[in-house]
PDB file of N, CA and C in Angstrom:
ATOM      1  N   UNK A   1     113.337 -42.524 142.616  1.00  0.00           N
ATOM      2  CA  UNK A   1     112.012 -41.994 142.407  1.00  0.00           C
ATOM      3  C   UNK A   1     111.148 -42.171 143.656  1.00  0.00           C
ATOM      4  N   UNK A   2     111.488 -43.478 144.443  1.00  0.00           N
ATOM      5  CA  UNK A   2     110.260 -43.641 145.383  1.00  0.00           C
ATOM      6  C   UNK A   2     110.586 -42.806 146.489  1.00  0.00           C
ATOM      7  N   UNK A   3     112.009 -42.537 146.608  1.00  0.00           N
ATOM      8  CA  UNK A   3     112.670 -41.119 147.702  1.00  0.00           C
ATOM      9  C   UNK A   3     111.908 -40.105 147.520  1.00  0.00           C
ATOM     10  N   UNK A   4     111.926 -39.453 145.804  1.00  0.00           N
ATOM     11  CA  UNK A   4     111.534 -38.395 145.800  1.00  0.00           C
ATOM     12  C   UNK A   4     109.672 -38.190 146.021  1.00  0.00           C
ATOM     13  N   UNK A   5     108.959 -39.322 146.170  1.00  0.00           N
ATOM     14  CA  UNK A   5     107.614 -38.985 145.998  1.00  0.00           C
ATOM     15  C   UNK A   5     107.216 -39.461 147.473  1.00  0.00           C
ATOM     16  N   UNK A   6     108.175 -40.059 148.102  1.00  0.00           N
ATOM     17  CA  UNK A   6     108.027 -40.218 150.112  1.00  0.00           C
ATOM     18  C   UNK A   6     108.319 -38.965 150.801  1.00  0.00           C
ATOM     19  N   UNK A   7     108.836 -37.884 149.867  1.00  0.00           N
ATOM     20  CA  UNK A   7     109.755 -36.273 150.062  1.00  0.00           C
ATOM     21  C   UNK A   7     108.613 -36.110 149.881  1.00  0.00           C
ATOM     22  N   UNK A   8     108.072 -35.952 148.840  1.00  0.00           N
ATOM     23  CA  UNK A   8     106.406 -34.771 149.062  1.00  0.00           C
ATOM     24  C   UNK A   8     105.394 -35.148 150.159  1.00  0.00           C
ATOM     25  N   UNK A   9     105.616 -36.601 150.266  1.00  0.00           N
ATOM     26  CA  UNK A   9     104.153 -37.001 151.312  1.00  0.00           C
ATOM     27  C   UNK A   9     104.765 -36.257 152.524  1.00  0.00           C
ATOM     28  N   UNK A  10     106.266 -36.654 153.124  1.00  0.00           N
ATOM     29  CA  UNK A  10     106.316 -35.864 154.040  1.00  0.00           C
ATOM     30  C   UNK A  10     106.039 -34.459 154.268  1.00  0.00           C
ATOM     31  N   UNK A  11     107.116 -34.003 152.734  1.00  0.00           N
ATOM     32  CA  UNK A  11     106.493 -32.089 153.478  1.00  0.00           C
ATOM     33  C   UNK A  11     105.444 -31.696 153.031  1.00  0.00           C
ATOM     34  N   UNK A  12     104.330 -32.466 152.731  1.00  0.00           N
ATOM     35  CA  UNK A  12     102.770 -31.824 152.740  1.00  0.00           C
ATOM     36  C   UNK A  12     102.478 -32.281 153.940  1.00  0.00           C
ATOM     37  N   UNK A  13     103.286 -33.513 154.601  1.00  0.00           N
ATOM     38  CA  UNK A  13     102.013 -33.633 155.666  1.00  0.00           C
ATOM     39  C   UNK A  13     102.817 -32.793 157.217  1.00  0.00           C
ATOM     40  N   UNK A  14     104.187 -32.325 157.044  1.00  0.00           N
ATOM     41  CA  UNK A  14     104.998 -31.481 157.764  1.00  0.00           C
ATOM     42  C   UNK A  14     104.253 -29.779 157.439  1.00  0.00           C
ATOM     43  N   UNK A  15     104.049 -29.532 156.418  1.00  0.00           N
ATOM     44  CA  UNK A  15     103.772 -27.922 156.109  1.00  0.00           C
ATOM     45  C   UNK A  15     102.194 -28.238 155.245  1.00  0.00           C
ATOM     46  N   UNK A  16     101.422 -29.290 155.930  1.00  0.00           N
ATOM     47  CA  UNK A  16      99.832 -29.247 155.067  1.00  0.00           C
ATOM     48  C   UNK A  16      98.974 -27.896 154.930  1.00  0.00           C
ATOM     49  N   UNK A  17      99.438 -26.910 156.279  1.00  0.00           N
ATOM     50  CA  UNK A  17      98.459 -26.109 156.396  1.00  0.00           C
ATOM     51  C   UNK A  17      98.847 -24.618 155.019  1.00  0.00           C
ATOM     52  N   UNK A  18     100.319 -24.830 155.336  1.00  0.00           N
ATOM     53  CA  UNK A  18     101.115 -23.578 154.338  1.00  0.00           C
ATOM     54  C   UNK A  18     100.740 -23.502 153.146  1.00  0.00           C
ATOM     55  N   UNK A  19     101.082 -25.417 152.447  1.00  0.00           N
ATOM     56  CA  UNK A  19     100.907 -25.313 151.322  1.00  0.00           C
ATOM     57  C   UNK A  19      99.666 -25.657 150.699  1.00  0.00           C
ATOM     58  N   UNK A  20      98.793 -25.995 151.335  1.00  0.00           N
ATOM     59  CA  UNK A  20      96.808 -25.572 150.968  1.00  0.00           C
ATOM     60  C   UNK A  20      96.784 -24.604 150.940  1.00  0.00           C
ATOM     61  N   UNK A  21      97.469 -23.628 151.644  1.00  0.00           N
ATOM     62  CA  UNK A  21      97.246 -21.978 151.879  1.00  0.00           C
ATOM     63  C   UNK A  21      97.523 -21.447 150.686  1.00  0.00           C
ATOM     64  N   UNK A  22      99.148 -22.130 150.396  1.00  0.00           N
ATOM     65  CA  UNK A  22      99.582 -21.444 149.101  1.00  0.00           C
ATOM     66  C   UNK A  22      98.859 -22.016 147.359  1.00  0.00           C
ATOM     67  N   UNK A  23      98.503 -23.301 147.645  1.00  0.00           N
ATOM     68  CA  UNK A  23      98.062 -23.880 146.359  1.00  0.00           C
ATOM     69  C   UNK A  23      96.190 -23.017 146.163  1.00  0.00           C
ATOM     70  N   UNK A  24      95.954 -22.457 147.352  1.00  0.00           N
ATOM     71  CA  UNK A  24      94.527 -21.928 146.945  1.00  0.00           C
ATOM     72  C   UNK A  24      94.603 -20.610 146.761  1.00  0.00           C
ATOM     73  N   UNK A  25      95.652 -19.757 147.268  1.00  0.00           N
ATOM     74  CA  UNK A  25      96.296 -18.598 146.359  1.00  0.00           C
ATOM     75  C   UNK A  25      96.276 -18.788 145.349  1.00  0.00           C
ATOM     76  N   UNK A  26      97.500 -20.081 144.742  1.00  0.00           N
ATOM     77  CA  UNK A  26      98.299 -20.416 143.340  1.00  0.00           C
ATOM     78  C   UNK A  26      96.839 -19.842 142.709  1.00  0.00           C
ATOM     79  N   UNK A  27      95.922 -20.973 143.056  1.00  0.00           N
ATOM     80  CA  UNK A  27      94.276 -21.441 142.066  1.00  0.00           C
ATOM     81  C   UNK A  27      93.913 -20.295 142.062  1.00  0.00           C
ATOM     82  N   UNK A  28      93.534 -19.170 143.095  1.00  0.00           N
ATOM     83  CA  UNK A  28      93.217 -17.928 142.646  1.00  0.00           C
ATOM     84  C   UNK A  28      93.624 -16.715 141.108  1.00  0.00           C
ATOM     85  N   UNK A  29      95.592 -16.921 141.922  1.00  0.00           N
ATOM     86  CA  UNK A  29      95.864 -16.325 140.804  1.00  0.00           C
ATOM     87  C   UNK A  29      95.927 -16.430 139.615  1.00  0.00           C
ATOM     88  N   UNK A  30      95.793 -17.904 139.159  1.00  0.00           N
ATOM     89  CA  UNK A  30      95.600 -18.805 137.988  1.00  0.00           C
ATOM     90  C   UNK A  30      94.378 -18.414 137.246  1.00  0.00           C
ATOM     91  N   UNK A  31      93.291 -18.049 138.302  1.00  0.00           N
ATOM     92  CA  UNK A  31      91.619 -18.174 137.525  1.00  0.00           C
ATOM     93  C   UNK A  31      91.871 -16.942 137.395  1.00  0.00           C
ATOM     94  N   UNK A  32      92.258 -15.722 137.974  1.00  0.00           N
ATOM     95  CA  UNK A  32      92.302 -14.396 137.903  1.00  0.00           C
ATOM     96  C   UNK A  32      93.359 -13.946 136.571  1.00  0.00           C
ATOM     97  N   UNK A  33      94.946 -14.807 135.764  1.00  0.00           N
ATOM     98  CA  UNK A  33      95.112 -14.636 134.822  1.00  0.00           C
ATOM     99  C   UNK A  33      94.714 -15.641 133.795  1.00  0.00           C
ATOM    100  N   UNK A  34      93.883 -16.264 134.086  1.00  0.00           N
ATOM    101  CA  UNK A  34      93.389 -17.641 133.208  1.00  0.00           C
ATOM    102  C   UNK A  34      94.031 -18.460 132.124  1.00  0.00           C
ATOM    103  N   UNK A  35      95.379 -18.568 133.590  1.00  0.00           N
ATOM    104  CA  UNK A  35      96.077 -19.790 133.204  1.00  0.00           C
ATOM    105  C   UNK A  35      96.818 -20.035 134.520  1.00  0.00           C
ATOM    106  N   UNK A  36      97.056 -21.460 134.843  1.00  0.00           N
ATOM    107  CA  UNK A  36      97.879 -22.058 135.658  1.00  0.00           C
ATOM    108  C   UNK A  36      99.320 -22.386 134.969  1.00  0.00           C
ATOM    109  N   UNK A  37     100.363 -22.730 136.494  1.00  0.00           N
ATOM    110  CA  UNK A  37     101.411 -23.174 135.981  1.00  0.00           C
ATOM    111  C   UNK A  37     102.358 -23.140 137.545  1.00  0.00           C
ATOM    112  N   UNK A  38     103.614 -23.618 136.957  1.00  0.00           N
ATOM    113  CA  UNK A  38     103.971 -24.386 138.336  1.00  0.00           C
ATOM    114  C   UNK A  38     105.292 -23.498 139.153  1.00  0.00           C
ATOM    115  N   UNK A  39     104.852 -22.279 138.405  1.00  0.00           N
ATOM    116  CA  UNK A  39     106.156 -21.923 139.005  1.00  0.00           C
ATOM    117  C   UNK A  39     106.564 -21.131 140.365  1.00  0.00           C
ATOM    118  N   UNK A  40     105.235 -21.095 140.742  1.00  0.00           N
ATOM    119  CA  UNK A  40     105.070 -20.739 142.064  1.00  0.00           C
ATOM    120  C   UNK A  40     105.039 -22.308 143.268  1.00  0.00           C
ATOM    121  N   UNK A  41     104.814 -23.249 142.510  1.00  0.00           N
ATOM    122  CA  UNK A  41     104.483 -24.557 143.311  1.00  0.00           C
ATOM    123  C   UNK A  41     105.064 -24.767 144.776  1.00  0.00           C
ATOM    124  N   UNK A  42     104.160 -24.843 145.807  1.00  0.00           N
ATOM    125  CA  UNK A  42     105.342 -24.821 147.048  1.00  0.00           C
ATOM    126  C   UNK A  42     105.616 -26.206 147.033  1.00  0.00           C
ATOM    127  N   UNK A  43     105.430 -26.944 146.816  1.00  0.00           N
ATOM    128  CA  UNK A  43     106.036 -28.604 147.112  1.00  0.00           C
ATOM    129  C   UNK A  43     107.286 -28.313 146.190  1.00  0.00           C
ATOM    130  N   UNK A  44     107.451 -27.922 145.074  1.00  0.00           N
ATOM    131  CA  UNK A  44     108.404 -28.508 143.430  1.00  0.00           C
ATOM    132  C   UNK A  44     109.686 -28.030 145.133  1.00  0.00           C
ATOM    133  N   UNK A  45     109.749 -26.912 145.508  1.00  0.00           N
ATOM    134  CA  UNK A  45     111.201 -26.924 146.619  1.00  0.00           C
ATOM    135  C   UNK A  45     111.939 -28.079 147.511  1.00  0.00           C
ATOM    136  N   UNK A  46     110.892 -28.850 147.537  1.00  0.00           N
ATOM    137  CA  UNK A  46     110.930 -30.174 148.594  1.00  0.00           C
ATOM    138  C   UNK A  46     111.962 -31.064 147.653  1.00  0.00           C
ATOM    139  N   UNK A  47     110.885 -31.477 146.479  1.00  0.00           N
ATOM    140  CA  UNK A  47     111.362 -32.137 145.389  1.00  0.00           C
ATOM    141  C   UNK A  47     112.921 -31.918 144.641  1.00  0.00           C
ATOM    142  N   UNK A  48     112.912 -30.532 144.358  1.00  0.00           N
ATOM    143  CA  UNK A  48     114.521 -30.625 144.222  1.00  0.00           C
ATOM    144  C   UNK A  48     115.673 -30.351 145.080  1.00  0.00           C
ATOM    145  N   UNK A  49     115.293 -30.039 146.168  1.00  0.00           N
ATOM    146  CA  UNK A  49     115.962 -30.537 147.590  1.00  0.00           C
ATOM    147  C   UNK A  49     116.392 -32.328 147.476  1.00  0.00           C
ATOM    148  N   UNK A  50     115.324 -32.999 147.125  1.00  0.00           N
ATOM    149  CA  UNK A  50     115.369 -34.592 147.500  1.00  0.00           C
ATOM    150  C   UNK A  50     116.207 -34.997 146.271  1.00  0.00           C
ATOM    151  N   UNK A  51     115.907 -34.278 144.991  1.00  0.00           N
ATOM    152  CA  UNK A  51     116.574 -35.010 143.931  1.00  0.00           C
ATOM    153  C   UNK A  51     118.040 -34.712 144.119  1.00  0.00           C
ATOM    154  N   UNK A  52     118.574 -33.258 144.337  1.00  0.00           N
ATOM    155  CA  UNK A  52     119.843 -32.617 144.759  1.00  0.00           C
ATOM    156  C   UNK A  52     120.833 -33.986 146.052  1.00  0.00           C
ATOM    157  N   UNK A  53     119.923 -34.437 146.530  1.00  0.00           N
ATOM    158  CA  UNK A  53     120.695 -34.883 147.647  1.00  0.00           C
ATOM    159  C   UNK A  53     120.539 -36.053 146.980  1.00  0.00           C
ATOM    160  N   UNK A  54     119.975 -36.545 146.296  1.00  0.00           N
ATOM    161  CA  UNK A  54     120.247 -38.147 145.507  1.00  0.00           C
ATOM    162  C   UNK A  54     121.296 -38.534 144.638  1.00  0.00           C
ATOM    163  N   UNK A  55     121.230 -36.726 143.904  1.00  0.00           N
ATOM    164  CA  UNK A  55     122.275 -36.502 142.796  1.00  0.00           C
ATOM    165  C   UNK A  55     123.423 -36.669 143.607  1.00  0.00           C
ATOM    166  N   UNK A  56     124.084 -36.107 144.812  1.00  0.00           N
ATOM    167  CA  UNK A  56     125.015 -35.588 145.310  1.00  0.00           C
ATOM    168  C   UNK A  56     125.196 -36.770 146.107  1.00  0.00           C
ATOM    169  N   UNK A  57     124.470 -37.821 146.332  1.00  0.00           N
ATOM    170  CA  UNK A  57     125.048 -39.184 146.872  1.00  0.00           C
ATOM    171  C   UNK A  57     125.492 -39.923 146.020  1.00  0.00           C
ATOM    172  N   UNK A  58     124.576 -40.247 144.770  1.00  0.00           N
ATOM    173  CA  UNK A  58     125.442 -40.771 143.364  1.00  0.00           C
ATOM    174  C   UNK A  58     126.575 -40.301 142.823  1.00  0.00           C
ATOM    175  N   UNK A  59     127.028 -39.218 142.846  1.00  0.00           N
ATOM    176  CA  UNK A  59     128.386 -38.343 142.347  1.00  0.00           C
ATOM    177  C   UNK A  59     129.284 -38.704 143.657  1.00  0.00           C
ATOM    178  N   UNK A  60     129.105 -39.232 144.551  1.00  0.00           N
ATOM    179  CA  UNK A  60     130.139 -39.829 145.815  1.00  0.00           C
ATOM    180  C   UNK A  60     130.451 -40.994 145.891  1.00  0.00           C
ATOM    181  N   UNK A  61     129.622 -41.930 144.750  1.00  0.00           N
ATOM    182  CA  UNK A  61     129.924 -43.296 144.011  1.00  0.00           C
ATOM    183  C   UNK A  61     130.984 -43.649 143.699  1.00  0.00           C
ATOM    184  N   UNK A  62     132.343 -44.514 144.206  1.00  0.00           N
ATOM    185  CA  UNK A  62     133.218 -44.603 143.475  1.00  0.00           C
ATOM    186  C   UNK A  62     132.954 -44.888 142.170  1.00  0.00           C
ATOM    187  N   UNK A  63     133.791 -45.787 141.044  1.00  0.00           N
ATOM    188  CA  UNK A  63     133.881 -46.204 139.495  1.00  0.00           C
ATOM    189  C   UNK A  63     133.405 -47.099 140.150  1.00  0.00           C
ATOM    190  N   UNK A  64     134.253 -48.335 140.760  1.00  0.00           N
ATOM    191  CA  UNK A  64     133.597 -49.484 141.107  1.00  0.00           C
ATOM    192  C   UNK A  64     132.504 -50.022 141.913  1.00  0.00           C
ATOM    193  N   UNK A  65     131.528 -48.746 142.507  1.00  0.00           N
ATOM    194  CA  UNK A  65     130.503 -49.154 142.766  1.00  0.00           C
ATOM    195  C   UNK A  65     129.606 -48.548 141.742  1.00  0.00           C
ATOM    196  N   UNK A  66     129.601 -47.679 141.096  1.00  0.00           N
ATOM    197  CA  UNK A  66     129.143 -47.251 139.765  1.00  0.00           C
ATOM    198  C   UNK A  66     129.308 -48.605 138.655  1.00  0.00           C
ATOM    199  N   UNK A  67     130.112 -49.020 138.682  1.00  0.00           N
ATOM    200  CA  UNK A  67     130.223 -50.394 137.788  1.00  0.00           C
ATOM    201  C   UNK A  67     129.356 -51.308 138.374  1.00  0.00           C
ATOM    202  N   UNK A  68     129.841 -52.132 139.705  1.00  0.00           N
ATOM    203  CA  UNK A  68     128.803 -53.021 140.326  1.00  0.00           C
ATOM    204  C   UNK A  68     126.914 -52.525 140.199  1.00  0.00           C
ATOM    205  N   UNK A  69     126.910 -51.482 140.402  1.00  0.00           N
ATOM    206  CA  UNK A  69     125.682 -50.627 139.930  1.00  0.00           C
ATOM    207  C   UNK A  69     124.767 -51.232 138.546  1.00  0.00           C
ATOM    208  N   UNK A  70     125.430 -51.063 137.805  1.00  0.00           N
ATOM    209  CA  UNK A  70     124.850 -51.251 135.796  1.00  0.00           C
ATOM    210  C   UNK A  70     125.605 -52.921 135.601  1.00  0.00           C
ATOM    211  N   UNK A  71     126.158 -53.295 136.462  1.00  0.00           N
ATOM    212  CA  UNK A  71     126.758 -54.681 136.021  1.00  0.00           C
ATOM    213  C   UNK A  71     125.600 -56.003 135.438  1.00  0.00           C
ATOM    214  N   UNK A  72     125.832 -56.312 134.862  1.00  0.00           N
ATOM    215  CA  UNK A  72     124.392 -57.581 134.262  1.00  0.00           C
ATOM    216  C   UNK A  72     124.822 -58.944 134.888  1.00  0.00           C
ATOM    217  N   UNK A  73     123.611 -59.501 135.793  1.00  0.00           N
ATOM    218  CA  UNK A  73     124.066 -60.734 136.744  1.00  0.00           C
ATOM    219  C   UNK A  73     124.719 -61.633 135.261  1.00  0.00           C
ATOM    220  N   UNK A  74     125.046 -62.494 135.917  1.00  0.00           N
ATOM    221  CA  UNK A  74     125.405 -64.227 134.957  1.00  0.00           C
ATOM    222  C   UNK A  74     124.062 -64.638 134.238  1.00  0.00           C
ATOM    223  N   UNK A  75     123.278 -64.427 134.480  1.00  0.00           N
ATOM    224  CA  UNK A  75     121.478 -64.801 134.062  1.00  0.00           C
ATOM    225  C   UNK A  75     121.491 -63.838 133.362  1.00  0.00           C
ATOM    226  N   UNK A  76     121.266 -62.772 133.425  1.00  0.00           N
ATOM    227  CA  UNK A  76     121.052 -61.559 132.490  1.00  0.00           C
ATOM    228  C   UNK A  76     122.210 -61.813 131.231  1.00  0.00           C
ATOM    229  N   UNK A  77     123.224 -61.815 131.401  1.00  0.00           N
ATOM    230  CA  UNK A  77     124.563 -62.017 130.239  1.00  0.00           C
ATOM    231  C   UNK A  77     123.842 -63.355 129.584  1.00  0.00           C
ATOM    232  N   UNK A  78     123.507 -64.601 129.811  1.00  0.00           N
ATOM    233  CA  UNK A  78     123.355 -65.997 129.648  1.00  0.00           C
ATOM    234  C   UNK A  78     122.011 -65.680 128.584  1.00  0.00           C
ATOM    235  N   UNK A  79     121.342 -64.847 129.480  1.00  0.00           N
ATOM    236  CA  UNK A  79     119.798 -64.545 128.608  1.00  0.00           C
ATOM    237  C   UNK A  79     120.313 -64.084 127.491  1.00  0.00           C
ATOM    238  N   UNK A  80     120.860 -62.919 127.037  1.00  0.00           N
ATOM    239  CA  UNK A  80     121.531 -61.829 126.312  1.00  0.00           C
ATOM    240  C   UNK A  80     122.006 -63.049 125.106  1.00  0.00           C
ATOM    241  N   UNK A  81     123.052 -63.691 125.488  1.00  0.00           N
ATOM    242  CA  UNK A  81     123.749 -64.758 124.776  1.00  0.00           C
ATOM    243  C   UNK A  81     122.858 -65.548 123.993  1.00  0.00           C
ATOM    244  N   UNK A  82     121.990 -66.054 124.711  1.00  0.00           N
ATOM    245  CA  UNK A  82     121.451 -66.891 124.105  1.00  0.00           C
ATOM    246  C   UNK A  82     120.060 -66.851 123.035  1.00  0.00           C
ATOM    247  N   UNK A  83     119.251 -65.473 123.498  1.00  0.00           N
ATOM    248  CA  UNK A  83     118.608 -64.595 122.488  1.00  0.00           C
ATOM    249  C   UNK A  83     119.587 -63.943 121.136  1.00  0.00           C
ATOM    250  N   UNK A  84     121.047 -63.655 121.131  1.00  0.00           N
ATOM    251  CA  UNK A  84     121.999 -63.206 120.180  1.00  0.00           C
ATOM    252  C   UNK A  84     121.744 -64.459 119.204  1.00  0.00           C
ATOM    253  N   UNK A  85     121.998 -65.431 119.833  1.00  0.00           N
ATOM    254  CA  UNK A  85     122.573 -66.961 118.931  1.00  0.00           C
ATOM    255  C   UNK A  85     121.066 -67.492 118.172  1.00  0.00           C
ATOM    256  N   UNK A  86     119.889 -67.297 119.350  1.00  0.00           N
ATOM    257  CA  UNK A  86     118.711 -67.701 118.594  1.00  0.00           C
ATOM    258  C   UNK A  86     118.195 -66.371 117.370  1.00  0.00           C
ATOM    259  N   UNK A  87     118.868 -65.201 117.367  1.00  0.00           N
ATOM    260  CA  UNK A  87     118.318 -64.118 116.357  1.00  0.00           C
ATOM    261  C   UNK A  87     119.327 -64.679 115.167  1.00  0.00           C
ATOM    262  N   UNK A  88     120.232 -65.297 115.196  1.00  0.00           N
ATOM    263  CA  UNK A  88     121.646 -65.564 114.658  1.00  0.00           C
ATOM    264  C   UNK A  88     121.012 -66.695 112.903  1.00  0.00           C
ATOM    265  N   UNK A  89     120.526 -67.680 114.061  1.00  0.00           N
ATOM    266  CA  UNK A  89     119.839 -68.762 113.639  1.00  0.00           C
ATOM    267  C   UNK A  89     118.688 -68.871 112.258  1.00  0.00           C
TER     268      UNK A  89
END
């Protein structure tokens, strides 16, 4: 998540002038059919550019770093255990 929202600061502040240009169009054409919506958005391109390449580094994950990934330390398991036994009780 913090990739994808360091992706917009950059390409607004790489293309600031384009996409003010285009978001005060967007607002035009919005008040002119009196309604907004995002499907013209010039940033949302940035954004699934950044998520695409996050996706496509996670899918290059072996199993066993996908496992080490979701694995629960010794503290986390110990916590787990020992909240089971005190609900038990």
């Amino acid at each position: 998540m913090q990739e994808t929202l360091a992706s917009i600061d950059v390409a607004y502040k790489n293309n600031k002038a384009e996409i003010e240009a285009a978001m005060f169009d967007l607002a035009l054409e919005g008040i002119a059919n009196g309604k907004m919506d995002y499907s013209k958005d010039p940033i949302l391109p940035h954004v699934v550019a950044t998520i695409n390449k996050t996706v496509e580094k996670f899918s290059k994950i072996s199993k066993e770093e996908q496992d080490k990934m979701v694995a629960l330390t010794e503290e986390q398991l110990n916590a787990i255990k020992n909240a089971d036994v005190r609900a038990r009780d």
